[in-house]
C-alpha atoms as a PDB file:
ATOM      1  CA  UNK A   1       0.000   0.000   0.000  1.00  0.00           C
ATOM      2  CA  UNK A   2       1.465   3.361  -1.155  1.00  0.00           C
ATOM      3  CA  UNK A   3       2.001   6.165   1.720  1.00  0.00           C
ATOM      4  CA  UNK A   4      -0.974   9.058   1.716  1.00  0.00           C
ATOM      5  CA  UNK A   5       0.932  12.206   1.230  1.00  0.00           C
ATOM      6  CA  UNK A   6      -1.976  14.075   2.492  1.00  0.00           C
ATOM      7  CA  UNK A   7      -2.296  11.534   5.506  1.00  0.00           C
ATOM      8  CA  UNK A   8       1.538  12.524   6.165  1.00  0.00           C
ATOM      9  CA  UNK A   9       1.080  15.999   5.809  1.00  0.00           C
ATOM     10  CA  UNK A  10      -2.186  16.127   8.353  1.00  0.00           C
ATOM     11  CA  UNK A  11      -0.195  14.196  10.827  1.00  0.00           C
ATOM     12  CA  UNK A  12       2.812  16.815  11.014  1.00  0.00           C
ATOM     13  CA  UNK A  13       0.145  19.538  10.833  1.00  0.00           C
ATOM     14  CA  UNK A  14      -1.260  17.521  14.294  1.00  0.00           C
ATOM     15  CA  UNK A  15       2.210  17.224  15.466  1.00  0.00           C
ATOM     16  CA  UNK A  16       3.498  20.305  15.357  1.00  0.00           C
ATOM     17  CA  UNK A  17       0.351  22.320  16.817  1.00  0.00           C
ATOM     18  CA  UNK A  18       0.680  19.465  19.539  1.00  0.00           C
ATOM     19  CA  UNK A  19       4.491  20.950  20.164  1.00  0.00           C
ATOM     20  CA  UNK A  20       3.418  24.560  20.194  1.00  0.00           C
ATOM     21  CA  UNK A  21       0.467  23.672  22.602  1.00  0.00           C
ATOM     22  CA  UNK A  22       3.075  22.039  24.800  1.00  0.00           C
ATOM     23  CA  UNK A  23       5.541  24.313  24.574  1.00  0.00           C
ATOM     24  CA  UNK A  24       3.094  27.088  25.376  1.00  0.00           C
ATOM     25  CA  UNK A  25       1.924  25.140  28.431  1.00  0.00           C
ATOM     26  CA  UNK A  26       5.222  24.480  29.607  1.00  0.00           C
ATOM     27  CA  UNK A  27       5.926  28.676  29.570  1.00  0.00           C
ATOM     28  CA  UNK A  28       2.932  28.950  31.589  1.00  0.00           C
ATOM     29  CA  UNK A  29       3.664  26.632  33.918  1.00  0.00           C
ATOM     30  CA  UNK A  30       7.412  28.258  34.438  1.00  0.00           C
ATOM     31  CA  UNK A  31       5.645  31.141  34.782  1.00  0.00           C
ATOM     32  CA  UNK A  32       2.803  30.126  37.202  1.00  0.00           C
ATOM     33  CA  UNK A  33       5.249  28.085  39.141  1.00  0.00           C
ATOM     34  CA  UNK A  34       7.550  32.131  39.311  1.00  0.00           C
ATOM     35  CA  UNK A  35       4.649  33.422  40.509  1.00  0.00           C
ATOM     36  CA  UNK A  36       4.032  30.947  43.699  1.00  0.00           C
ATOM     37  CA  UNK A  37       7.964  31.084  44.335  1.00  0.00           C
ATOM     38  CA  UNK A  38       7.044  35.100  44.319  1.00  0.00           C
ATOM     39  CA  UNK A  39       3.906  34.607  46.111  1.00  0.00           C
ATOM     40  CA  UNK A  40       5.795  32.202  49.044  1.00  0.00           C
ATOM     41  CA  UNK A  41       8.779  35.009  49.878  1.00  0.00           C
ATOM     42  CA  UNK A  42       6.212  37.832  50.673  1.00  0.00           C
ATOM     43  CA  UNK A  43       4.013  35.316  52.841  1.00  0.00           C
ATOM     44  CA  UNK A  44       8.026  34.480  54.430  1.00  0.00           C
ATOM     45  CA  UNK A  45       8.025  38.923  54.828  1.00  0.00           C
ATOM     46  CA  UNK A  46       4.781  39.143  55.836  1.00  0.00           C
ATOM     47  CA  UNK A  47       5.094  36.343  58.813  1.00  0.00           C
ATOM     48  CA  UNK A  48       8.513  38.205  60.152  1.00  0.00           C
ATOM     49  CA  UNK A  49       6.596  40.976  60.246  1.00  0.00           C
ATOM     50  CA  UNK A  50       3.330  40.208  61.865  1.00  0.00           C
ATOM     51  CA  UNK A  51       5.764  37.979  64.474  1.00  0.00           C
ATOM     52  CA  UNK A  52       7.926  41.143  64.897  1.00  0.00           C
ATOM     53  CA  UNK A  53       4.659  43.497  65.323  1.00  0.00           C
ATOM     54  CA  UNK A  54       3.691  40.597  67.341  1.00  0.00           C
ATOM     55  CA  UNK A  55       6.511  41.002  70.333  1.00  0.00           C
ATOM     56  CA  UNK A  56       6.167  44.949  69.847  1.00  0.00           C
ATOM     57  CA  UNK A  57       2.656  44.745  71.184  1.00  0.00           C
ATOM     58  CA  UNK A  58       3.702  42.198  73.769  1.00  0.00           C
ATOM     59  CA  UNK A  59       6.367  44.393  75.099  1.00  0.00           C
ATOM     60  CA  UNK A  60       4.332  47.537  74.885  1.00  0.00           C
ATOM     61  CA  UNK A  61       1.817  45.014  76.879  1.00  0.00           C
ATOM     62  CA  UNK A  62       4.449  44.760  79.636  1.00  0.00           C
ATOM     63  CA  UNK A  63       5.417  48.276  79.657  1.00  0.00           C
ATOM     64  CA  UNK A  64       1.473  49.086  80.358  1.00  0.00           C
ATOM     65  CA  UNK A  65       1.111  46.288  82.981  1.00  0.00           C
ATOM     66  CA  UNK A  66       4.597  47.841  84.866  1.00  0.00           C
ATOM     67  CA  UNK A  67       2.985  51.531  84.985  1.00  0.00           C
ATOM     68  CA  UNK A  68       0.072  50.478  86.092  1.00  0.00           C
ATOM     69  CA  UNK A  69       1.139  48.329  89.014  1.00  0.00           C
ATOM     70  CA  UNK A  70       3.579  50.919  89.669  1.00  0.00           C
ATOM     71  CA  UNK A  71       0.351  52.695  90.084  1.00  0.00           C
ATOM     72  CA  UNK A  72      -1.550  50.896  92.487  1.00  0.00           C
ATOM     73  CA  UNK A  73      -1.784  52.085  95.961  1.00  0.00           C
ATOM     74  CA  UNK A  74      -0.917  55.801  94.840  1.00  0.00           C
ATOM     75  CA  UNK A  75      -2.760  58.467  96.420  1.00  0.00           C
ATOM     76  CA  UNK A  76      -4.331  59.951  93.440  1.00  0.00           C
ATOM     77  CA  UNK A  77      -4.155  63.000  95.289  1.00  0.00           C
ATOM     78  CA  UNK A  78      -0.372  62.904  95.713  1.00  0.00           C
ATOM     79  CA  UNK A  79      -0.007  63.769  92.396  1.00  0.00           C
END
């Protein structure tokens, strides 16, 4: 049986717009997977920050809770 030239010529047609389609996805997914490598480093910022803010208000906590003991028993009158 003789080769179809046509047949040949439709299935590099498929194969090749299978490549780009591939290719293309494989981009995306480089650029998708940049993105959630980008995404994880700010949620790393943002948890050193909230954890910093975090002590700040504990310590400013502490600092309120010392006054205000140092407080107690004061004549209010003393001045």
């Amino acid at each position: 049986m003789p080769e179809d030239p046509i047949a040949h010529s439709e299935l590099a047609a498929l194969t090749r717009r299978f490549e780009e389609v591939a290719e293309k996805h494989d981009r995306e997914f480089g650029i998708v997977k940049s993105d959630l490598t980008a995404v994880r480093l700010q949620i790393g910022n943002l948890d050193q920050k909230v954890e910093a803010l975090s002590d700040k208000i504990d310590r400013n906590q502490a600092q309120i809770i010392e006054l205000l003991t140092r407080l107690v028993g004061r004549n209010p009158d003393a001045g």
